[in-house]
Structure formats: C-alpha cells, structure tokens
Protein backbone atom coordinates (compact mmCIF):
# COMPACT_ATOMS: atom_id res chain seq x y z
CA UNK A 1 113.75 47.08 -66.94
CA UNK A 2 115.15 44.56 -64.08
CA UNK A 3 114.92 47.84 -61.91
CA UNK A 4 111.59 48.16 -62.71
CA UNK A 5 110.85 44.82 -62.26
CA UNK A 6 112.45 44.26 -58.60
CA UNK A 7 110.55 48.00 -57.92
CA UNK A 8 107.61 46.62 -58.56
CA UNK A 9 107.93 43.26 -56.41
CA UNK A 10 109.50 45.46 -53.40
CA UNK A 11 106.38 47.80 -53.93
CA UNK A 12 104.17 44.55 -53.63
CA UNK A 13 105.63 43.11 -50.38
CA UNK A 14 105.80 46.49 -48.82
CA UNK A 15 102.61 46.84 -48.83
CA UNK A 16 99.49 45.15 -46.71
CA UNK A 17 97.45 44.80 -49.63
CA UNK A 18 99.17 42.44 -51.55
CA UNK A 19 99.29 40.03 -48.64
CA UNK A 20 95.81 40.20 -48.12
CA UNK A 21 95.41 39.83 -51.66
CA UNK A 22 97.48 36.41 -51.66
CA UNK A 23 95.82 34.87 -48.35
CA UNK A 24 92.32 35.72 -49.78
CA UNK A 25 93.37 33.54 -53.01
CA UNK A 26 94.73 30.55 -51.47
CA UNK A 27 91.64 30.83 -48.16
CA UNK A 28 89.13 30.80 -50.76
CA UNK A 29 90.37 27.80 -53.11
CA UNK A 30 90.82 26.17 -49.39
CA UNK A 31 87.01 26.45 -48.06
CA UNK A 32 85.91 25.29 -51.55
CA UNK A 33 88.12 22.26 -51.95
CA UNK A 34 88.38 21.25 -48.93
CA UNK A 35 85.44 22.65 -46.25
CA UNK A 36 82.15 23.38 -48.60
CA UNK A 37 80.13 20.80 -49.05
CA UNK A 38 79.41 20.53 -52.54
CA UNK A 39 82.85 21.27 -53.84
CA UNK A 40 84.67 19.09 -50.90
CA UNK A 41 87.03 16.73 -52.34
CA UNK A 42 86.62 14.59 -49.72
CA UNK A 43 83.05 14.28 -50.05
CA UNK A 44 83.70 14.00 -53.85
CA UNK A 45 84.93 10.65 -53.93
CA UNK A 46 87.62 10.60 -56.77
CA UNK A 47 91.19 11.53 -56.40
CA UNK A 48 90.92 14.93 -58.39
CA UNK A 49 91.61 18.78 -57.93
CA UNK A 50 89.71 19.60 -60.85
CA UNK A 51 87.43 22.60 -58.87
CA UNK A 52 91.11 24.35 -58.45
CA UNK A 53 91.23 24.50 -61.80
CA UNK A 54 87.12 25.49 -62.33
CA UNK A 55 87.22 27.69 -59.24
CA UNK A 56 90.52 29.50 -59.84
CA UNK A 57 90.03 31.81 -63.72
CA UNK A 58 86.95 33.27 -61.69
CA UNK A 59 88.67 34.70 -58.49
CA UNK A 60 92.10 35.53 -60.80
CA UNK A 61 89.25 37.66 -62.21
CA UNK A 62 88.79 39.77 -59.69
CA UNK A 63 92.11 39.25 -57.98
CA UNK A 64 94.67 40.20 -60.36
CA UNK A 65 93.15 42.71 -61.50
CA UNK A 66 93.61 43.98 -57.97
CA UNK A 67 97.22 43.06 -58.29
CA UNK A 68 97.52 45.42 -61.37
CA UNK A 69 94.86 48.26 -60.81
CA UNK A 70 97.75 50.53 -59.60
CA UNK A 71 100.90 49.66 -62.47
CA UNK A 72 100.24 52.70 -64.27
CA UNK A 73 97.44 54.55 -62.55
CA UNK A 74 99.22 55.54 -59.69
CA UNK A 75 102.02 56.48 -61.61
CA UNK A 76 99.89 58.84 -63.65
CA UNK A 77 97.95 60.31 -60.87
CA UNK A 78 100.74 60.53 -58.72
CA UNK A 79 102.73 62.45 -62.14
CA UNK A 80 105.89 59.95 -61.15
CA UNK A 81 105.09 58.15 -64.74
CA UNK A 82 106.21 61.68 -66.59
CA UNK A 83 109.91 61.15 -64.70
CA UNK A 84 109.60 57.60 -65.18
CA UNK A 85 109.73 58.06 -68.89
CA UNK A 86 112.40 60.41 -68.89
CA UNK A 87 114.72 57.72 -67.70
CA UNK A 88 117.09 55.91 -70.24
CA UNK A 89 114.53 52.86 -71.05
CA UNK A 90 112.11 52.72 -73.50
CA UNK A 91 108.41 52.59 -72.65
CA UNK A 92 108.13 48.91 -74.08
CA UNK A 93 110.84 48.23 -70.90
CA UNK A 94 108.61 49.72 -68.79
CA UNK A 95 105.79 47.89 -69.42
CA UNK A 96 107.57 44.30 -69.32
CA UNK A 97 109.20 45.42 -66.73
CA UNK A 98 105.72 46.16 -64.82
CA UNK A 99 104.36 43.07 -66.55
CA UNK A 100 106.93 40.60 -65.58
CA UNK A 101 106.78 41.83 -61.59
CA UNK A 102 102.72 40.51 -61.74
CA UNK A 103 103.77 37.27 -63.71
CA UNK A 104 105.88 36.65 -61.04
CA UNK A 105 103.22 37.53 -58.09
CA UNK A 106 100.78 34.96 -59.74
CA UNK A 107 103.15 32.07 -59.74
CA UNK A 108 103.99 33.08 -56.10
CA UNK A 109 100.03 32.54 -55.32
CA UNK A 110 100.13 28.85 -57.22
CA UNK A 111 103.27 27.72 -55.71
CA UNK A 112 101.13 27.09 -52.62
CA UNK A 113 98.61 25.24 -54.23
CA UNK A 114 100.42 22.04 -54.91
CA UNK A 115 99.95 21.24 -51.62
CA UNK A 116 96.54 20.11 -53.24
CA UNK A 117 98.22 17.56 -55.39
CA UNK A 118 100.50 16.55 -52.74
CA UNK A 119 97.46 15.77 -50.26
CA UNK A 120 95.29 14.51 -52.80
CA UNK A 121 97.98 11.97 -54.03
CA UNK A 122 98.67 10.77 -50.75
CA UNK A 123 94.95 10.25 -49.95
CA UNK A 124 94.35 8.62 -53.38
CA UNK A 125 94.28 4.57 -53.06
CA UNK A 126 96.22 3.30 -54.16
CA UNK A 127 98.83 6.75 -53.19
CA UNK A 128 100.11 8.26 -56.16
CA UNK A 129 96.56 7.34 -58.42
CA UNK A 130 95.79 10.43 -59.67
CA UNK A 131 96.09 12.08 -62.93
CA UNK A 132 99.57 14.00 -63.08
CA UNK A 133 99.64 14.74 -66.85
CA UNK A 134 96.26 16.26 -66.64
CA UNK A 135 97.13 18.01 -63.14
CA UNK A 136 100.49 19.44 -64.86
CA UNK A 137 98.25 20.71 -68.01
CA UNK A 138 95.87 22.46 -66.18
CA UNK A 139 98.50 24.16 -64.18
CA UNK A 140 100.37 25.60 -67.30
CA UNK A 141 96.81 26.60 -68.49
CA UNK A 142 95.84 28.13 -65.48
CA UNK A 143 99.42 29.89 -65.56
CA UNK A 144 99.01 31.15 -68.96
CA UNK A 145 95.28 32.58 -68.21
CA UNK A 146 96.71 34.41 -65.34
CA UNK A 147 99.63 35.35 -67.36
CA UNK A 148 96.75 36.77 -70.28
CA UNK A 149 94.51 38.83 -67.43
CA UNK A 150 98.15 40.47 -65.66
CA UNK A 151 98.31 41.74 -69.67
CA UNK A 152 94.70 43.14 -69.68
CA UNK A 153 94.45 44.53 -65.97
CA UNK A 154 98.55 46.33 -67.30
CA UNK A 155 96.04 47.38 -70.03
CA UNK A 156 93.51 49.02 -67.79
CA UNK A 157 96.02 50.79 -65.71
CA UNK A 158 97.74 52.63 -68.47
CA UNK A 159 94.22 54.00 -69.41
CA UNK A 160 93.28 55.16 -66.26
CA UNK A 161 94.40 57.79 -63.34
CA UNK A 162 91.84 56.15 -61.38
CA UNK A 163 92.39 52.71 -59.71
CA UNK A 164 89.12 51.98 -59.12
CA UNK A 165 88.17 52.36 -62.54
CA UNK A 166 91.45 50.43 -63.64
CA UNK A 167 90.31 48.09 -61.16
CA UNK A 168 86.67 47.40 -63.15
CA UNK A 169 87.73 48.03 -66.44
CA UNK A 170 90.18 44.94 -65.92
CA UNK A 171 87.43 42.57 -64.76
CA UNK A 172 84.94 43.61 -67.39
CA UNK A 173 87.87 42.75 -70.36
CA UNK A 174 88.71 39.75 -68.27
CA UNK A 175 85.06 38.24 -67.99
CA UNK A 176 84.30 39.05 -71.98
CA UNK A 177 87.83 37.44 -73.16
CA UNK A 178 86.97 34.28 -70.56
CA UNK A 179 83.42 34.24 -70.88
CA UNK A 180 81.86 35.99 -73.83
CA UNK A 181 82.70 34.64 -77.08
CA UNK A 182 81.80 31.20 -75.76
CA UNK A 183 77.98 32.83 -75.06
CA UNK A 184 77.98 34.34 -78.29
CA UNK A 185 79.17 31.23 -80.24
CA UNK A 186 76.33 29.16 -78.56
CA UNK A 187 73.27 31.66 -79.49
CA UNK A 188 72.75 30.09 -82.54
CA UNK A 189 73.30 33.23 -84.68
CA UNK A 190 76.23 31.95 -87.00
CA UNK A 191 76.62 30.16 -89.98
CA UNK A 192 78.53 27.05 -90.55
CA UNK A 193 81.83 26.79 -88.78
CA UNK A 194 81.95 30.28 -87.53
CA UNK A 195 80.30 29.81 -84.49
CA UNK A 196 83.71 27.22 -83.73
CA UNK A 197 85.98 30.14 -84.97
CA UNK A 198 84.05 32.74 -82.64
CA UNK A 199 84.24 30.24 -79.99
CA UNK A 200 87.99 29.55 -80.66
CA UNK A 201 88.67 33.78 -80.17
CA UNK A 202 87.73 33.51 -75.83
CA UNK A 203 89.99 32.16 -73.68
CA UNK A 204 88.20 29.33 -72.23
CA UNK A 205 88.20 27.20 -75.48
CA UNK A 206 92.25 26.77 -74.73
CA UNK A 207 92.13 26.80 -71.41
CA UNK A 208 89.56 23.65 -70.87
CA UNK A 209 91.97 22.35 -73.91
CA UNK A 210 94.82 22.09 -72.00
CA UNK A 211 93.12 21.47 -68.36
CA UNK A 212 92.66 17.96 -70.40
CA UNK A 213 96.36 17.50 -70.11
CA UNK A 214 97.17 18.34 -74.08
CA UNK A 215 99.38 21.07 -73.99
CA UNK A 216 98.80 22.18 -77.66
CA UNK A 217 100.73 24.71 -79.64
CA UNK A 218 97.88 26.35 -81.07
CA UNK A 219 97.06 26.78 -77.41
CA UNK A 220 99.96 28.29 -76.60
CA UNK A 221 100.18 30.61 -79.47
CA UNK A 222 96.82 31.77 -79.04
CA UNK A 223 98.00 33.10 -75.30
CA UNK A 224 101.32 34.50 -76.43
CA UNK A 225 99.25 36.35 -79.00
CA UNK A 226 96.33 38.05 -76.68
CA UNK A 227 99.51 39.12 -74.16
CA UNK A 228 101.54 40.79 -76.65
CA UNK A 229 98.45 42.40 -77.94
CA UNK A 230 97.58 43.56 -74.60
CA UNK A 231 100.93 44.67 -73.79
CA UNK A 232 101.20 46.45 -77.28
CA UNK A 233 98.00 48.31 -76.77
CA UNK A 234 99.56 49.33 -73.09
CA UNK A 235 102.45 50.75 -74.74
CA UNK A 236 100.17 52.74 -77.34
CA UNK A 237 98.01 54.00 -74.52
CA UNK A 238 101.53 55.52 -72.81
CA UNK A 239 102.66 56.89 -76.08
CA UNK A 240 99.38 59.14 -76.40
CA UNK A 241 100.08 60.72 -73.52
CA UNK A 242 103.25 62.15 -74.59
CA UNK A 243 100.59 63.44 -77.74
C-alpha cells in the first residue's frame, strides 16, 4: 500500500496537470476573497474568511474530481490495473493506497490557504479579533468534504476506462451528495420529521454544522461513513472485473 501511495504522489508531481490543478484552486479562492468586488473581504467590513469556506465545496467539485479522474481509469485502459492486482496486496490496499495519495493532495492545496487567516487576523482591529474556533471548524469540515468527494471521484474511476467520463460521473455524485437532498428536503413533499432526516442524508447539513465551529461526532461519523461506503463500493467495482 505505502508503495502505492508514494506512486501515486510521484505520479502527481510529475506531471503538469496537477500543478495547474493546485494554482487554479488557490488563484480562484484569491480573486474572490480578495480582488472581486462583492466577495472582497476588504470591502466586506468584518474580520471573516467565511466565502473560503462558501466558495471552496463548489470548485473541490470540479477540482478533485480532476485530481482522481485517472486512479483507476488509466490503469484499466492502459491494462496496468490487471498486473497491478497480481501483486502481493489486496485490492482494499490498493484502493487506500490510491485514496490516501488524493487525501494528501487536498491538504497540500489548504495548507496555503491559511495565509487567509494569517492576513485577516493581522488586519482585524484589534489584531488577533477574529473567530479561531469557528475558522478551525470550518477547516476540519472543509477537510472532511474533500476527504468524502476524493472517495466518490476513487468511485468513478474504478467504473470507468474513460477519464472523461470518470471525470463527470464524479461531479454529478459530488453535486447530488452536496446539493440534492437539501433541495429535496425543502419541496415540501414529506411528512413530519422526514424532510430533517432526508435533509440530514447530504453533505451540506454537517458541513454548515461544523463551519459553525461545533465539531460534532455525529458529524464526523456521518463522513467516516459516506467514505468507507464509497471506498467499499470502489473495491466491489474492481472485484467484478476479475468476474
């Protein structure tokens, strides 16, 4: 598995792609916190970086599913994924393996973005007024929701010779776990309480839960849950190839 793993990082910075792929991340949260006018946080006029954390689950929609579009579809295409699983790990390691390296490319694109905090808590008056619980909760949500869509865009790989369609698939299933069950909840269709339940199944429920600052464990179950059930289905999808 660590072979895998360190493969799949080499793989990453060998490549122009996944550069581009980082400086398009951190240029657009730039230009909307700091240059565009109606998301400027110096035009804004509280010591926040709140739009990071509204801005960010919508490009990590389209960009890590970039990250991930070629895990297992190039290995299929390619046929390299048939010697790959003739090797002495089991296809479980493969897929954490392969899981772990994209983990580990999405903290690489947040590391930068404390620089946020850092300015915004030096221009706060007095320095240092801002809110640092709720800054640090947001970040472990926004960690964990890029940790969920690296499991679905895995997902969409293993399905998939074809990138590009890897590449779609992995937005679609990101929008609908982010976005949909939040629309359906609020059309006014269910009964009771089951509208909250329905709502409580998407991701954004617990992830505008812990931007608050609460890091709840109901939270955090929840997103350990959807992963391993992502990264379950992944190794399913590899097993029925050797069917």
């Amino acid at each position: 598995m660590k072979a895998i793993y360190f493969k799949e990082i080499q793989q990453f910075f060998s490549s122009l792609i996944g550069y581009v792929a980082l400086i398009v991340f951190l240029l657009t949260l730039g230009l909307f916190l700091w240059i565009f006018p109606d998301t400027n946080i110096l035009d804004f006029g509280y010591a926040n970086i709140d739009g990071l954390f509204a801005l960010a689950p919508y490009i990590f929609m389209f960009l890590i599913p970039a990250l991930t579009m070629r895990t297992f579809a190039e290995e299929i295409s390619t046929g390299t994924f048939e010697l790959l699983a003739t090797r002495p790990v089991t296809e479980m390691h493969i897929v954490l393996g392969k899981y772990l390296a994209a983990v580990t490319l999405i903290l690489i694109a947040l590391v930068p973005t404390f620089t946020y905090y850092i300015t915004v808590a030096k221009l706060a008056v007095p320095a240092g007024n801002v809110d640092t619980g709720g800054i640090i909760g947001s970040y472990f949500g926004l960690f964990f929701l890029g940790a969920v869509f690296a499991a679905v865009g895995v997902f969409a790989s293993s399905v998939t010779p074809n990138q590009i369609i890897a590449f779609l698939l992995g937005v679609l299933l990101c929008f609908l776990l982010y976005q949909a069950f939040g629309y359906l909840a609020k059309l006014g269709i269910f009964f009771g309480k089951s509208d909250f339940i329905v709502e409580q199944l998407g991701i954004d429920a617990h992830y505008l839960s812990m931007s608050k600052g609460v890091v709840d464990t109901r939270d955090v179950v929840y997103f350990l849950s959807v992963i391993f059930a992502f990264l379950y289905f992944t190794k399913t999808a590899l097993s029925a190839r050797k069917w």
